[in-house]
PDB file of N, CA and C in Angstrom:
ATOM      1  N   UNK A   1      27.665  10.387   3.415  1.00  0.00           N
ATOM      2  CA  UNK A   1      28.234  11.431   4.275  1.00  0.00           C
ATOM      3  C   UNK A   1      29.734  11.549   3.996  1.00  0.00           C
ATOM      4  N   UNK A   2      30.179  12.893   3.740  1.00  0.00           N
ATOM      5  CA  UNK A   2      31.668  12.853   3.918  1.00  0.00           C
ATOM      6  C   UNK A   2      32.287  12.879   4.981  1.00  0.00           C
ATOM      7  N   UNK A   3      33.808  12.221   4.502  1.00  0.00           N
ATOM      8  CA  UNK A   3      34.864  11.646   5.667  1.00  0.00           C
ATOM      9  C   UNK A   3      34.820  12.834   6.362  1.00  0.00           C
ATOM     10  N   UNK A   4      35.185  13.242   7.579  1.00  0.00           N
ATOM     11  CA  UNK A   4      35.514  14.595   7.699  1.00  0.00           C
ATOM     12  C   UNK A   4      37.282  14.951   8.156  1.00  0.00           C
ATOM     13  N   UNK A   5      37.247  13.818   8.643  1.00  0.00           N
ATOM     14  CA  UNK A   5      39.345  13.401   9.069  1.00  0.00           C
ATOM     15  C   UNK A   5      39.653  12.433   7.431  1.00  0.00           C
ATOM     16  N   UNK A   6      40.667  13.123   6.966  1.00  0.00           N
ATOM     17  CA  UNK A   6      41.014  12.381   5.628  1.00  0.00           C
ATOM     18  C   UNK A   6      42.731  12.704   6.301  1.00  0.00           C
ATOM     19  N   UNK A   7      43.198  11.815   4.933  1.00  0.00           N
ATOM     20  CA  UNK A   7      45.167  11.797   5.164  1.00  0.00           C
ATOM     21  C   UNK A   7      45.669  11.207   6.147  1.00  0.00           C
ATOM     22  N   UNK A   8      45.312  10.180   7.061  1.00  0.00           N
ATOM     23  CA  UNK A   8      45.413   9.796   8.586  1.00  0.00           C
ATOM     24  C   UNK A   8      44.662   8.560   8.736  1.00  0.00           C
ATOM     25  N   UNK A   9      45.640   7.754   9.500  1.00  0.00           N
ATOM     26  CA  UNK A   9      45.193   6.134   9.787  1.00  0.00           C
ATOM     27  C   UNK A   9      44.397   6.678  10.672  1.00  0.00           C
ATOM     28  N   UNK A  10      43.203   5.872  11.034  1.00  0.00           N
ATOM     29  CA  UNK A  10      42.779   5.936  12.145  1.00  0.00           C
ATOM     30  C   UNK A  10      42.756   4.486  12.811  1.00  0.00           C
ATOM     31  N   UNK A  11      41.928   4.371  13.789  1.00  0.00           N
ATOM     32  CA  UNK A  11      42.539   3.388  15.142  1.00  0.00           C
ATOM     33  C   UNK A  11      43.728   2.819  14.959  1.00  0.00           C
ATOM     34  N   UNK A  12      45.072   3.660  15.186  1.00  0.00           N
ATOM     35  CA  UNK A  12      46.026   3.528  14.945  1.00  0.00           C
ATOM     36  C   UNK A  12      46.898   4.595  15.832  1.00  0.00           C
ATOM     37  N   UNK A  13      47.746   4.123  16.669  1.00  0.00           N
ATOM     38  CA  UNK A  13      48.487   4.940  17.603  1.00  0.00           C
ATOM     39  C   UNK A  13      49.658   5.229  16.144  1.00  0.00           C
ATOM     40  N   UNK A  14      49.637   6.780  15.979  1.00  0.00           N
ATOM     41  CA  UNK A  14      50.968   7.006  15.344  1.00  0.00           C
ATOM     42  C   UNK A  14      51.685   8.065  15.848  1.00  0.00           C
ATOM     43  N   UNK A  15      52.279   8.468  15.157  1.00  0.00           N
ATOM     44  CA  UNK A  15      53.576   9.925  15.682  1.00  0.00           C
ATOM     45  C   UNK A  15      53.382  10.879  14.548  1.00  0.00           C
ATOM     46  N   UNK A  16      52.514  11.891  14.715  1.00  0.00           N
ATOM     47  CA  UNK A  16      52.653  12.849  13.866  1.00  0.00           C
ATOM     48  C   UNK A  16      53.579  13.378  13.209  1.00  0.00           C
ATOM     49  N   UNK A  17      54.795  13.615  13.627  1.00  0.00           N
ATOM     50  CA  UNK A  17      55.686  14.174  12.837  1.00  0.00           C
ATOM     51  C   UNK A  17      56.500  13.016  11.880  1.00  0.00           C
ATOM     52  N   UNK A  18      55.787  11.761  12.264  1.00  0.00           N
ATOM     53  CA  UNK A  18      56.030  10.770  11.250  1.00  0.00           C
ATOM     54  C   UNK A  18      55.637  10.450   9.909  1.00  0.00           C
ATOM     55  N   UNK A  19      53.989  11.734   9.693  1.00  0.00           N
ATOM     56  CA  UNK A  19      53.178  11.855   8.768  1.00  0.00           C
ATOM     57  C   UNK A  19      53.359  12.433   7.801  1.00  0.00           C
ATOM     58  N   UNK A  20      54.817  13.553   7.667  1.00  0.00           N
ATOM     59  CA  UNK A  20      54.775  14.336   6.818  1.00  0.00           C
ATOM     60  C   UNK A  20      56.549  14.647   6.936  1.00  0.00           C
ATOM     61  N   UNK A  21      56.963  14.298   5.274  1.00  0.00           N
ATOM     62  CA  UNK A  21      58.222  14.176   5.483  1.00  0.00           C
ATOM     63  C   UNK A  21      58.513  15.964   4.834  1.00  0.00           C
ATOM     64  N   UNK A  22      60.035  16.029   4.860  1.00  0.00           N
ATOM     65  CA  UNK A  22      60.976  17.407   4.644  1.00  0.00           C
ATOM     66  C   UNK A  22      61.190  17.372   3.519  1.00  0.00           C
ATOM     67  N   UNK A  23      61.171  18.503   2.478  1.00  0.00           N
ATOM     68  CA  UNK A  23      61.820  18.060   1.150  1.00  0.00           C
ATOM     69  C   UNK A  23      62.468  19.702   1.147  1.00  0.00           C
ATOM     70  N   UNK A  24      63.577  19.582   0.443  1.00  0.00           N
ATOM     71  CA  UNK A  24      64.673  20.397   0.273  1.00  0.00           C
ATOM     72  C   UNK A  24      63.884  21.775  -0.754  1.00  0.00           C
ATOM     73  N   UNK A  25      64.383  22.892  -0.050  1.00  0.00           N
ATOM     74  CA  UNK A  25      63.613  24.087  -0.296  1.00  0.00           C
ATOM     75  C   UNK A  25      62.180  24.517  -0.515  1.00  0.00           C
ATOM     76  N   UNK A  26      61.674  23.504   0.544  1.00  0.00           N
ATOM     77  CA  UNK A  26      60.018  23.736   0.235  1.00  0.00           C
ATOM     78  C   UNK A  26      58.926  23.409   1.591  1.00  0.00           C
ATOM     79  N   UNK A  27      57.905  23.921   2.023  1.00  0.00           N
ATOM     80  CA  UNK A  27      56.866  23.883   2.761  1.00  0.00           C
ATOM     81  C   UNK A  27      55.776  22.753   2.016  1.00  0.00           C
ATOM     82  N   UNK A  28      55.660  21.430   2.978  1.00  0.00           N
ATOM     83  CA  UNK A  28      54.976  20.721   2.388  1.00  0.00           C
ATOM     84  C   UNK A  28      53.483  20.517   3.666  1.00  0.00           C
ATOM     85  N   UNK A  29      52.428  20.332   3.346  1.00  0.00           N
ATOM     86  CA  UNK A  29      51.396  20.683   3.892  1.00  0.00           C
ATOM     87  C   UNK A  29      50.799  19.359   3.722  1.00  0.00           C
ATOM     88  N   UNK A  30      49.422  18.882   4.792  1.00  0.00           N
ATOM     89  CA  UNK A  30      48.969  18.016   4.828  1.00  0.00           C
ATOM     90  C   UNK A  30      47.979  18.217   5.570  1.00  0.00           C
ATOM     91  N   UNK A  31      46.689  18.506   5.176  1.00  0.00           N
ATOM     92  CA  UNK A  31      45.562  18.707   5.543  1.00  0.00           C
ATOM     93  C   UNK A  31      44.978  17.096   6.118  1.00  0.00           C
ATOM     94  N   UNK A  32      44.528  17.542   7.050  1.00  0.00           N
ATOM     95  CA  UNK A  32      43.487  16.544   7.800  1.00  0.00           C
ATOM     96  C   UNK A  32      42.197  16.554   8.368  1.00  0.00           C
ATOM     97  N   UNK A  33      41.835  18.192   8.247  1.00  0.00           N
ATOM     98  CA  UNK A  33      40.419  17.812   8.475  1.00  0.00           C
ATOM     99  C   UNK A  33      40.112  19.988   8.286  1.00  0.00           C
ATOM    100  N   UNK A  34      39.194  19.855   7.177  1.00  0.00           N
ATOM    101  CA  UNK A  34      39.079  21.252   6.413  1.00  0.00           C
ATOM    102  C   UNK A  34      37.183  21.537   6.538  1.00  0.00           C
ATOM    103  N   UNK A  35      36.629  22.186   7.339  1.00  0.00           N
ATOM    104  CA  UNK A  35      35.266  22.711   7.450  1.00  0.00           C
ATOM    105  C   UNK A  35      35.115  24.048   7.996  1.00  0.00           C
ATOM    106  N   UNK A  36      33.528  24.602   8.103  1.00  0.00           N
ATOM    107  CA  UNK A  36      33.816  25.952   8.601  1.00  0.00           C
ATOM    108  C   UNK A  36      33.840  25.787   9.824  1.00  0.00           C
ATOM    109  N   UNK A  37      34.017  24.963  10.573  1.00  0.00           N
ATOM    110  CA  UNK A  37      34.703  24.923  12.756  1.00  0.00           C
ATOM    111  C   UNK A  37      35.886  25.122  12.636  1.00  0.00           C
ATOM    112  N   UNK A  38      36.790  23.886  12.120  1.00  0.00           N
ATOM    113  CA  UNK A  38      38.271  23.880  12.260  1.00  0.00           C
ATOM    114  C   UNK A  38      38.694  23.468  10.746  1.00  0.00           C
ATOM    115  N   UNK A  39      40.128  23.528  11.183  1.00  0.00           N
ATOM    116  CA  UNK A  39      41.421  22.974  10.203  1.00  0.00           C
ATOM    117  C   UNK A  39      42.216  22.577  10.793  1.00  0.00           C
ATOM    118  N   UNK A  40      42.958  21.486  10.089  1.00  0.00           N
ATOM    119  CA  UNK A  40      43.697  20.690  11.308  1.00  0.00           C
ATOM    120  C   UNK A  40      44.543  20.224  10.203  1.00  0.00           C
ATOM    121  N   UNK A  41      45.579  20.769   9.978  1.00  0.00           N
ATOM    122  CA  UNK A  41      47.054  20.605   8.914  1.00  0.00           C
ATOM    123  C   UNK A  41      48.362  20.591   9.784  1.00  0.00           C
ATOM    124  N   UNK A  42      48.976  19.748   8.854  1.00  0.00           N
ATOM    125  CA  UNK A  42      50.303  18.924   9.757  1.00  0.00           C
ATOM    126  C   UNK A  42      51.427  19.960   8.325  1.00  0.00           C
ATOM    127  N   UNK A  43      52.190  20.361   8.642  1.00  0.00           N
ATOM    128  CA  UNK A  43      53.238  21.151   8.084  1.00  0.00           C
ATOM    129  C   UNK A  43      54.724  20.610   8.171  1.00  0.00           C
ATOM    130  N   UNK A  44      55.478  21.028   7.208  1.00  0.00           N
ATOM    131  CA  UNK A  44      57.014  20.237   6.936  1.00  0.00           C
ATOM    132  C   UNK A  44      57.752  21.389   6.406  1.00  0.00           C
ATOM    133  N   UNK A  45      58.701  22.208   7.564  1.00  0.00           N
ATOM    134  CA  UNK A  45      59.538  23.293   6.360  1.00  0.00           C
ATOM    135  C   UNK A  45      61.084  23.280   6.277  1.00  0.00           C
ATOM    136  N   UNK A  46      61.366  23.592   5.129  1.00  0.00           N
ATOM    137  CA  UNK A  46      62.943  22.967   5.186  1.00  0.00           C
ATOM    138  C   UNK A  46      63.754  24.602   6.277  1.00  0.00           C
ATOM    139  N   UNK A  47      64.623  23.742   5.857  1.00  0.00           N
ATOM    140  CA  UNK A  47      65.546  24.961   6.944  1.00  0.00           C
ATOM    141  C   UNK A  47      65.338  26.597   5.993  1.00  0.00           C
ATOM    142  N   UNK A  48      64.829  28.216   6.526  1.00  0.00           N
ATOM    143  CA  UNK A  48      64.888  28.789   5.583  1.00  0.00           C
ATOM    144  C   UNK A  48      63.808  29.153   5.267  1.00  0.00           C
ATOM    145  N   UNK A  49      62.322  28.447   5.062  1.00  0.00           N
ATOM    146  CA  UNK A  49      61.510  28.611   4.626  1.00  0.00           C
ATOM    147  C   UNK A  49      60.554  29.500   5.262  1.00  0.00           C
ATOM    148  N   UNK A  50      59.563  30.056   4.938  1.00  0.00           N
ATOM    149  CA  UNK A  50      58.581  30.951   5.525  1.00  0.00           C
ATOM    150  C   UNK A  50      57.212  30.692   4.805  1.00  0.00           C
ATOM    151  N   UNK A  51      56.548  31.293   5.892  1.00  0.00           N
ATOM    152  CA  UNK A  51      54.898  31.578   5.586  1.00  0.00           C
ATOM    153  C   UNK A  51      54.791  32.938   5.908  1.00  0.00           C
ATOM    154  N   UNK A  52      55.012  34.060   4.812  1.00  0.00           N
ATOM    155  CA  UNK A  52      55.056  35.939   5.290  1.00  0.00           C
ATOM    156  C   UNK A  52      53.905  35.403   6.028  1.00  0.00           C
ATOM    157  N   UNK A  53      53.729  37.064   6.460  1.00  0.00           N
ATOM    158  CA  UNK A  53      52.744  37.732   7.680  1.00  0.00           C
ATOM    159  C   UNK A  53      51.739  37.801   6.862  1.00  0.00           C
ATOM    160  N   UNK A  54      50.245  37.350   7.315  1.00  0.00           N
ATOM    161  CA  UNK A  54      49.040  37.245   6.861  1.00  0.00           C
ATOM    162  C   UNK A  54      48.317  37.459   8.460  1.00  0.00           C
ATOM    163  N   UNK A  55      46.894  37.320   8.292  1.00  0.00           N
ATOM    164  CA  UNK A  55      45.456  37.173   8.712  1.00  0.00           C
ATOM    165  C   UNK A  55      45.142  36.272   9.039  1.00  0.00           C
ATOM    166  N   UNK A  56      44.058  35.471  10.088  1.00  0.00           N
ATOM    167  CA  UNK A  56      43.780  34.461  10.248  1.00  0.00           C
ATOM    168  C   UNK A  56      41.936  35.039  10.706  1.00  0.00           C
ATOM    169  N   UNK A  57      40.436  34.593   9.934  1.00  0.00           N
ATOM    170  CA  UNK A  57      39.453  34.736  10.389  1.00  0.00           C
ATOM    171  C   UNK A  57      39.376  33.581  12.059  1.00  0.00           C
ATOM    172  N   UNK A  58      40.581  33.182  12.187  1.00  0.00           N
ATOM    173  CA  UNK A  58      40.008  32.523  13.124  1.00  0.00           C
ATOM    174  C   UNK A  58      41.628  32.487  14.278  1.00  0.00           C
ATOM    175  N   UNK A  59      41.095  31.491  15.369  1.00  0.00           N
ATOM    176  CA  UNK A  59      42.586  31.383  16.280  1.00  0.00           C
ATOM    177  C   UNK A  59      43.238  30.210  15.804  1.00  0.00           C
ATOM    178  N   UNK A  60      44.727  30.511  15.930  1.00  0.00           N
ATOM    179  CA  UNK A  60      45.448  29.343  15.183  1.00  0.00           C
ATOM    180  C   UNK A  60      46.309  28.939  16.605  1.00  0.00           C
ATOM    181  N   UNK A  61      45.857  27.838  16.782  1.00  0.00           N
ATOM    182  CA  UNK A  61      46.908  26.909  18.073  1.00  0.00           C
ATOM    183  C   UNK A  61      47.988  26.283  17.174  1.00  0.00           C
ATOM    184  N   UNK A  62      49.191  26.315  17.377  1.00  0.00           N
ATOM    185  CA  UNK A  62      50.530  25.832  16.824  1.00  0.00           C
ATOM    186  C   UNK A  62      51.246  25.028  17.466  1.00  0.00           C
ATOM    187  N   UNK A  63      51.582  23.881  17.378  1.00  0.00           N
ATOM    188  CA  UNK A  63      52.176  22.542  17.984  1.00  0.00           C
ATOM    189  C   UNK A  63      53.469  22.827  17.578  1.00  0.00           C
ATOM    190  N   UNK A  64      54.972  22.879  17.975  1.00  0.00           N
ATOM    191  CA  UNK A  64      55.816  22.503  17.728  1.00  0.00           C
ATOM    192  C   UNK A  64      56.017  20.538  17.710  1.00  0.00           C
ATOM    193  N   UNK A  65      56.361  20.226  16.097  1.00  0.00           N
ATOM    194  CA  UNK A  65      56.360  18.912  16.257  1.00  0.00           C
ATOM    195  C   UNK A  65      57.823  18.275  16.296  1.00  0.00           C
ATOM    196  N   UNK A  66      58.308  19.367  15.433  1.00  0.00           N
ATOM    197  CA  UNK A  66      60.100  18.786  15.555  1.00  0.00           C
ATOM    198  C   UNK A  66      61.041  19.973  14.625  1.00  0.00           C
ATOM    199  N   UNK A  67      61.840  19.758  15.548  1.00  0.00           N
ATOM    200  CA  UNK A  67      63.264  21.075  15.089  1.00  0.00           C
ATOM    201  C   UNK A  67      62.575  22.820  15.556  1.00  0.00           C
ATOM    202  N   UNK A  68      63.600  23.724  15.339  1.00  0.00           N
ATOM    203  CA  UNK A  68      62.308  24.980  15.663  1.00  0.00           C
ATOM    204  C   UNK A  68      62.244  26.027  14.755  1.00  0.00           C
ATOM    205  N   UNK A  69      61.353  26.568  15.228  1.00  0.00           N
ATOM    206  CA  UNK A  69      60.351  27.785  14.453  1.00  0.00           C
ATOM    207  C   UNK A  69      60.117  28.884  14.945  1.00  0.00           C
ATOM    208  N   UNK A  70      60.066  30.077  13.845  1.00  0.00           N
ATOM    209  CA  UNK A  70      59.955  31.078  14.883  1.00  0.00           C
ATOM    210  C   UNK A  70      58.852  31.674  14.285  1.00  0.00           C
ATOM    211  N   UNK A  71      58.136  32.254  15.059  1.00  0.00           N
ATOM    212  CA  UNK A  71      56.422  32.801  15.148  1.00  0.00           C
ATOM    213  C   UNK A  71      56.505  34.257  15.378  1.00  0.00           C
ATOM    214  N   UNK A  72      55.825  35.175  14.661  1.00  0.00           N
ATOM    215  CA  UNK A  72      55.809  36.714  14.748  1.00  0.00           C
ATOM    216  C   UNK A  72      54.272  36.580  14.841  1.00  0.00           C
ATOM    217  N   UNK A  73      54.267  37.106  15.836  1.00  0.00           N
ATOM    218  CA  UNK A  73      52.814  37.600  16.356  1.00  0.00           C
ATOM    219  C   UNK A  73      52.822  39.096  16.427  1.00  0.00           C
ATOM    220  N   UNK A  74      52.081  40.148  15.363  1.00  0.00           N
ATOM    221  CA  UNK A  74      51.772  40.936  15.442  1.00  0.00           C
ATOM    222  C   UNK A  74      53.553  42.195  15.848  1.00  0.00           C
ATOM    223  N   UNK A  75      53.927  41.641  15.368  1.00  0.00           N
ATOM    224  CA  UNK A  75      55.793  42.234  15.137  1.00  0.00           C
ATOM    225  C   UNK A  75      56.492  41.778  16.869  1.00  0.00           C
ATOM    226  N   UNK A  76      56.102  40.694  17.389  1.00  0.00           N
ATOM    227  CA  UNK A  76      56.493  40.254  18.627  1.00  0.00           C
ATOM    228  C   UNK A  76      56.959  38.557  17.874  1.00  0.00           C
ATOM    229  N   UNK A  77      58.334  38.052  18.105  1.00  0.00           N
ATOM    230  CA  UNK A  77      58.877  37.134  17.397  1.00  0.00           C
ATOM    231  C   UNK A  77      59.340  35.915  18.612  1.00  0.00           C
ATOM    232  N   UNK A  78      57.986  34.676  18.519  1.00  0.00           N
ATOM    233  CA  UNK A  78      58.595  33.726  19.663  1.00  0.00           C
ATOM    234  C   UNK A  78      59.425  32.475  19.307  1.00  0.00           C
ATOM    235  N   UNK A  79      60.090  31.766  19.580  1.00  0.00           N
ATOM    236  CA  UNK A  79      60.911  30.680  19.469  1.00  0.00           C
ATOM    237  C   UNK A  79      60.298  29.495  19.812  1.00  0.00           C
ATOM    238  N   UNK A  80      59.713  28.411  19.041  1.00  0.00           N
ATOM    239  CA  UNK A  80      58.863  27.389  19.326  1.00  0.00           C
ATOM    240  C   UNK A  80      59.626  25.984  19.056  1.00  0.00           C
ATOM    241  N   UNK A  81      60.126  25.600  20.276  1.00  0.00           N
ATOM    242  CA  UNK A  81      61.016  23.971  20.031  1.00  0.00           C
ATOM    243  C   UNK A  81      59.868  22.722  20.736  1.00  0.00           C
ATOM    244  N   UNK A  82      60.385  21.803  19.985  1.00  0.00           N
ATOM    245  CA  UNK A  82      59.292  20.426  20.510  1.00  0.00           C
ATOM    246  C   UNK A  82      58.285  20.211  21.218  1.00  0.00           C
ATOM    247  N   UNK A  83      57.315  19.655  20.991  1.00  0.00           N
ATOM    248  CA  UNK A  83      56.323  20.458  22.180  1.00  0.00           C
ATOM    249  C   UNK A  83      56.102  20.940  22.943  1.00  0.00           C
ATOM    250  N   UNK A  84      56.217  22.265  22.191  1.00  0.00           N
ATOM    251  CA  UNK A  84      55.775  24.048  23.203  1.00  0.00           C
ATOM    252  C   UNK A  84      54.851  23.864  21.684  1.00  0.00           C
ATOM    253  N   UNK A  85      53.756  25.279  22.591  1.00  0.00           N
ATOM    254  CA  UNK A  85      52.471  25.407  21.376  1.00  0.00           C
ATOM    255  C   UNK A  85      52.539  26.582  21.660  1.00  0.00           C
ATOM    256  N   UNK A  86      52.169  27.388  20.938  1.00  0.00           N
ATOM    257  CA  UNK A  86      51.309  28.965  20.921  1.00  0.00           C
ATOM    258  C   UNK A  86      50.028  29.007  19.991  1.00  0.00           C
ATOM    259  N   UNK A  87      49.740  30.164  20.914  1.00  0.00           N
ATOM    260  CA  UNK A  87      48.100  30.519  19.916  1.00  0.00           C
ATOM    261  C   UNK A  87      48.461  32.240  19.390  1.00  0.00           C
ATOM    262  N   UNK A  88      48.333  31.913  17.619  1.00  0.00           N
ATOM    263  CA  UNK A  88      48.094  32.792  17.020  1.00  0.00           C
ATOM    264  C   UNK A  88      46.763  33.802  17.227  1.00  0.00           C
ATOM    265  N   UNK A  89      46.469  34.576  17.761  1.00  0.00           N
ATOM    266  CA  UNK A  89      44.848  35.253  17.571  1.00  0.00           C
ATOM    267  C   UNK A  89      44.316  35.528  16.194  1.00  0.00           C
ATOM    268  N   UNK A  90      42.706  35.661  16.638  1.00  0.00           N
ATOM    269  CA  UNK A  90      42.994  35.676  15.199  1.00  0.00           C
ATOM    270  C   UNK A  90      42.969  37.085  14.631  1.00  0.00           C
ATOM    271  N   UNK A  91      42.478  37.797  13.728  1.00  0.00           N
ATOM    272  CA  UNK A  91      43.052  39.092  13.082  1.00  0.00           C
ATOM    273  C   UNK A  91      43.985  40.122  13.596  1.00  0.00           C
ATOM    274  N   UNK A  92      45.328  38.825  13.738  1.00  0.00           N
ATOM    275  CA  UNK A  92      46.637  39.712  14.043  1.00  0.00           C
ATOM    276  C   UNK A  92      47.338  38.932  13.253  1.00  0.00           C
ATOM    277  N   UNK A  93      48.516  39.957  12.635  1.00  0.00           N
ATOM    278  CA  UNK A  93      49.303  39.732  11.850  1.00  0.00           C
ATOM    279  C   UNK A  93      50.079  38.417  12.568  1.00  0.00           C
ATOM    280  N   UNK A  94      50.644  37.424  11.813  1.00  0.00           N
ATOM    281  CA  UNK A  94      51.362  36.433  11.775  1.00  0.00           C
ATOM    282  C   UNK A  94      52.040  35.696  11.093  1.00  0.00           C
ATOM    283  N   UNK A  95      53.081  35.070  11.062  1.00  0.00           N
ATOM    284  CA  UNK A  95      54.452  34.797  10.195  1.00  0.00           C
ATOM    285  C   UNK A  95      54.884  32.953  10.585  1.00  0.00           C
ATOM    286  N   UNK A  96      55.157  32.514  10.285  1.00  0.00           N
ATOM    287  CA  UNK A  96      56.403  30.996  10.473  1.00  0.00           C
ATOM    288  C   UNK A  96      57.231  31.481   9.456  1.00  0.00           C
ATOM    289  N   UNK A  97      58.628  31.181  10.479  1.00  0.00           N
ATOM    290  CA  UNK A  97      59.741  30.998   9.982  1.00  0.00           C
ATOM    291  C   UNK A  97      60.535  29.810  10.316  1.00  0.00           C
ATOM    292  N   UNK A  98      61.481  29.009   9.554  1.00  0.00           N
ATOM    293  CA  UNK A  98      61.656  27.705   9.809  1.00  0.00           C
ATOM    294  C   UNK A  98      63.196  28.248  10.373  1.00  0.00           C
ATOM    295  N   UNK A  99      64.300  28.284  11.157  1.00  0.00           N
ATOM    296  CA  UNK A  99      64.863  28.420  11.670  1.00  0.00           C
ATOM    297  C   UNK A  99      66.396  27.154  11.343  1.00  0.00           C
ATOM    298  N   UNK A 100      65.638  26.192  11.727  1.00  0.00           N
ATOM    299  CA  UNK A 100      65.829  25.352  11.169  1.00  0.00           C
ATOM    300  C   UNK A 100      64.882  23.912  10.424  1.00  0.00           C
ATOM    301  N   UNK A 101      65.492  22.741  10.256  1.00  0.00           N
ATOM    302  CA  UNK A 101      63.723  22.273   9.405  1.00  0.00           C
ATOM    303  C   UNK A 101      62.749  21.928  10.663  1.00  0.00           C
ATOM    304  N   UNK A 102      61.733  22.509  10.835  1.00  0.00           N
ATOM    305  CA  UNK A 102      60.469  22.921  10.972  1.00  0.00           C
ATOM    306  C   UNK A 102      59.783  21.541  11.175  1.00  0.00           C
ATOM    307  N   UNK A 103      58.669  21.121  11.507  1.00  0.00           N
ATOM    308  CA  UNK A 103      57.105  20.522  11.667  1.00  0.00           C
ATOM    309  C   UNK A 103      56.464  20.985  12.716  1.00  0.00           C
ATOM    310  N   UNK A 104      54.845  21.019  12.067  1.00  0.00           N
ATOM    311  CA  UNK A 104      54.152  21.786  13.026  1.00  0.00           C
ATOM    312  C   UNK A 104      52.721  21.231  12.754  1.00  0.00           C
ATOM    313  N   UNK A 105      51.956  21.282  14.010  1.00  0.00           N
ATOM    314  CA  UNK A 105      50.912  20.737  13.940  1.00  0.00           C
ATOM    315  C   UNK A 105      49.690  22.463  14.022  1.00  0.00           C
ATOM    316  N   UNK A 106      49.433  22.714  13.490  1.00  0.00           N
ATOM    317  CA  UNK A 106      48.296  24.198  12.906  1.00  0.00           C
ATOM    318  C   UNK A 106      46.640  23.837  12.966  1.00  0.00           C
ATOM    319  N   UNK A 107      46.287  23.935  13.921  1.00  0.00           N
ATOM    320  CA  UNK A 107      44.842  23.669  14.483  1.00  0.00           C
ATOM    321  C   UNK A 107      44.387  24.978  14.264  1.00  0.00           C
ATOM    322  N   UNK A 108      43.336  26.034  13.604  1.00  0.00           N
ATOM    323  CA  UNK A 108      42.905  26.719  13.583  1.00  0.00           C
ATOM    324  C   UNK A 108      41.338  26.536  13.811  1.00  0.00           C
ATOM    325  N   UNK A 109      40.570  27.593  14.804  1.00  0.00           N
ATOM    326  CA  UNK A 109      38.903  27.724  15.509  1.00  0.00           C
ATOM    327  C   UNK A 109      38.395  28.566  14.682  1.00  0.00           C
ATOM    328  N   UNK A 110      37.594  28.511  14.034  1.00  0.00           N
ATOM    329  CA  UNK A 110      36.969  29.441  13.347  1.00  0.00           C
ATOM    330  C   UNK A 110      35.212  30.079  14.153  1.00  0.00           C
TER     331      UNK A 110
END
Protein backbone atom coordinates (compact mmCIF):
# COMPACT_ATOMS: atom_id res chain seq x y z
CA UNK A 1 0.00 0.00 0.00
CA UNK A 2 1.21 3.48 -0.59
CA UNK A 3 2.35 6.01 2.06
CA UNK A 4 -0.28 8.49 1.60
CA UNK A 5 1.43 11.47 4.10
CA UNK A 6 5.12 11.52 2.67
CA UNK A 7 7.87 14.61 3.51
CA UNK A 8 6.82 14.70 7.34
CA UNK A 9 7.91 13.04 10.65
CA UNK A 10 5.23 11.50 12.00
CA UNK A 11 4.51 10.81 15.82
CA UNK A 12 6.35 13.76 16.23
CA UNK A 13 5.07 17.17 17.59
CA UNK A 14 6.71 19.69 15.05
CA UNK A 15 6.22 23.37 13.77
CA UNK A 16 5.35 23.56 10.32
CA UNK A 17 6.86 26.49 9.25
CA UNK A 18 9.95 24.74 10.52
CA UNK A 19 9.54 22.26 7.50
CA UNK A 20 10.29 24.31 4.72
CA UNK A 21 13.03 26.80 4.52
CA UNK A 22 13.23 30.46 2.23
CA UNK A 23 15.62 30.62 -0.53
CA UNK A 24 16.38 33.93 -2.21
CA UNK A 25 14.19 34.68 -5.33
CA UNK A 26 12.20 31.63 -5.38
CA UNK A 27 8.83 29.68 -4.28
CA UNK A 28 9.84 26.47 -2.73
CA UNK A 29 7.03 23.82 -2.31
CA UNK A 30 6.63 20.73 -0.27
CA UNK A 31 4.04 18.38 -0.87
CA UNK A 32 2.66 16.15 1.82
CA UNK A 33 -0.04 14.36 0.86
CA UNK A 34 -1.25 14.38 -3.19
CA UNK A 35 -4.68 12.15 -4.16
CA UNK A 36 -7.96 12.78 -5.83
CA UNK A 37 -9.69 14.06 -2.03
CA UNK A 38 -6.97 16.43 -1.01
CA UNK A 39 -3.50 18.12 -1.26
CA UNK A 40 -1.82 19.20 1.50
CA UNK A 41 1.53 21.38 0.49
CA UNK A 42 3.55 23.51 2.83
CA UNK A 43 4.94 26.63 0.67
CA UNK A 44 8.13 29.08 1.19
CA UNK A 45 8.13 32.53 -0.84
CA UNK A 46 10.83 34.94 -0.82
CA UNK A 47 9.90 38.52 -0.46
CA UNK A 48 8.38 39.49 -4.16
CA UNK A 49 7.38 36.33 -5.33
CA UNK A 50 4.01 35.22 -6.84
CA UNK A 51 1.74 32.45 -7.91
CA UNK A 52 -0.37 34.62 -11.07
CA UNK A 53 -4.12 34.14 -11.03
CA UNK A 54 -5.20 30.59 -11.96
CA UNK A 55 -8.22 28.01 -11.27
CA UNK A 56 -8.61 25.67 -8.64
CA UNK A 57 -11.07 22.21 -9.53
CA UNK A 58 -11.38 22.28 -5.98
CA UNK A 59 -11.53 24.68 -2.49
CA UNK A 60 -8.23 25.82 -1.35
CA UNK A 61 -8.07 26.58 2.63
CA UNK A 62 -4.80 28.79 3.15
CA UNK A 63 -2.92 28.87 6.52
CA UNK A 64 -0.87 31.84 7.04
CA UNK A 65 2.34 30.20 8.56
CA UNK A 66 4.79 33.10 8.84
CA UNK A 67 5.47 36.75 7.53
CA UNK A 68 2.46 37.98 5.09
CA UNK A 69 0.73 37.39 1.96
CA UNK A 70 -1.56 38.76 -0.06
CA UNK A 71 -4.49 36.69 -1.70
CA UNK A 72 -6.68 37.97 -4.77
CA UNK A 73 -9.76 36.29 -4.80
CA UNK A 74 -11.51 36.80 -7.91
CA UNK A 75 -9.96 40.73 -8.27
CA UNK A 76 -10.83 41.22 -4.33
CA UNK A 77 -7.09 41.41 -2.62
CA UNK A 78 -6.87 40.09 1.25
CA UNK A 79 -3.90 40.51 3.63
CA UNK A 80 -3.05 37.16 5.40
CA UNK A 81 -0.54 37.49 8.63
CA UNK A 82 0.20 34.45 11.07
CA UNK A 83 -2.45 32.38 11.68
CA UNK A 84 -5.37 33.91 9.85
CA UNK A 85 -6.59 31.35 7.02
CA UNK A 86 -8.83 31.98 4.05
CA UNK A 87 -10.65 29.79 1.68
CA UNK A 88 -9.98 30.16 -1.92
CA UNK A 89 -13.35 28.77 -3.81
CA UNK A 90 -12.96 26.83 -6.12
CA UNK A 91 -13.39 28.00 -9.93
CA UNK A 92 -12.54 31.55 -9.02
CA UNK A 93 -9.73 33.25 -10.09
CA UNK A 94 -6.83 33.37 -7.50
CA UNK A 95 -3.30 34.78 -6.93
CA UNK A 96 -0.41 34.64 -3.78
CA UNK A 97 1.62 37.33 -3.51
CA UNK A 98 4.52 37.30 -1.03
CA UNK A 99 4.53 40.80 0.39
CA UNK A 100 7.03 40.00 2.31
CA UNK A 101 8.81 36.30 2.78
CA UNK A 102 5.75 34.28 2.84
CA UNK A 103 4.89 30.46 4.35
CA UNK A 104 1.79 28.93 3.90
CA UNK A 105 0.10 25.93 4.66
CA UNK A 106 -2.45 25.16 1.09
CA UNK A 107 -4.97 22.39 1.92
CA UNK A 108 -7.03 22.02 -1.16
CA UNK A 109 -10.91 19.62 -1.22
CA UNK A 110 -11.40 18.29 -4.28
Amino acid sequence: MAEIMKNIKKAEIINLKDQISYQEGQIISKTLIQNSAVSITIFSFDKGEEIGSHESAGDAFVTCLDGVGKITIDGSDYELHEGESIVMPAKLPHAVYSQEQFKMLLTVVF
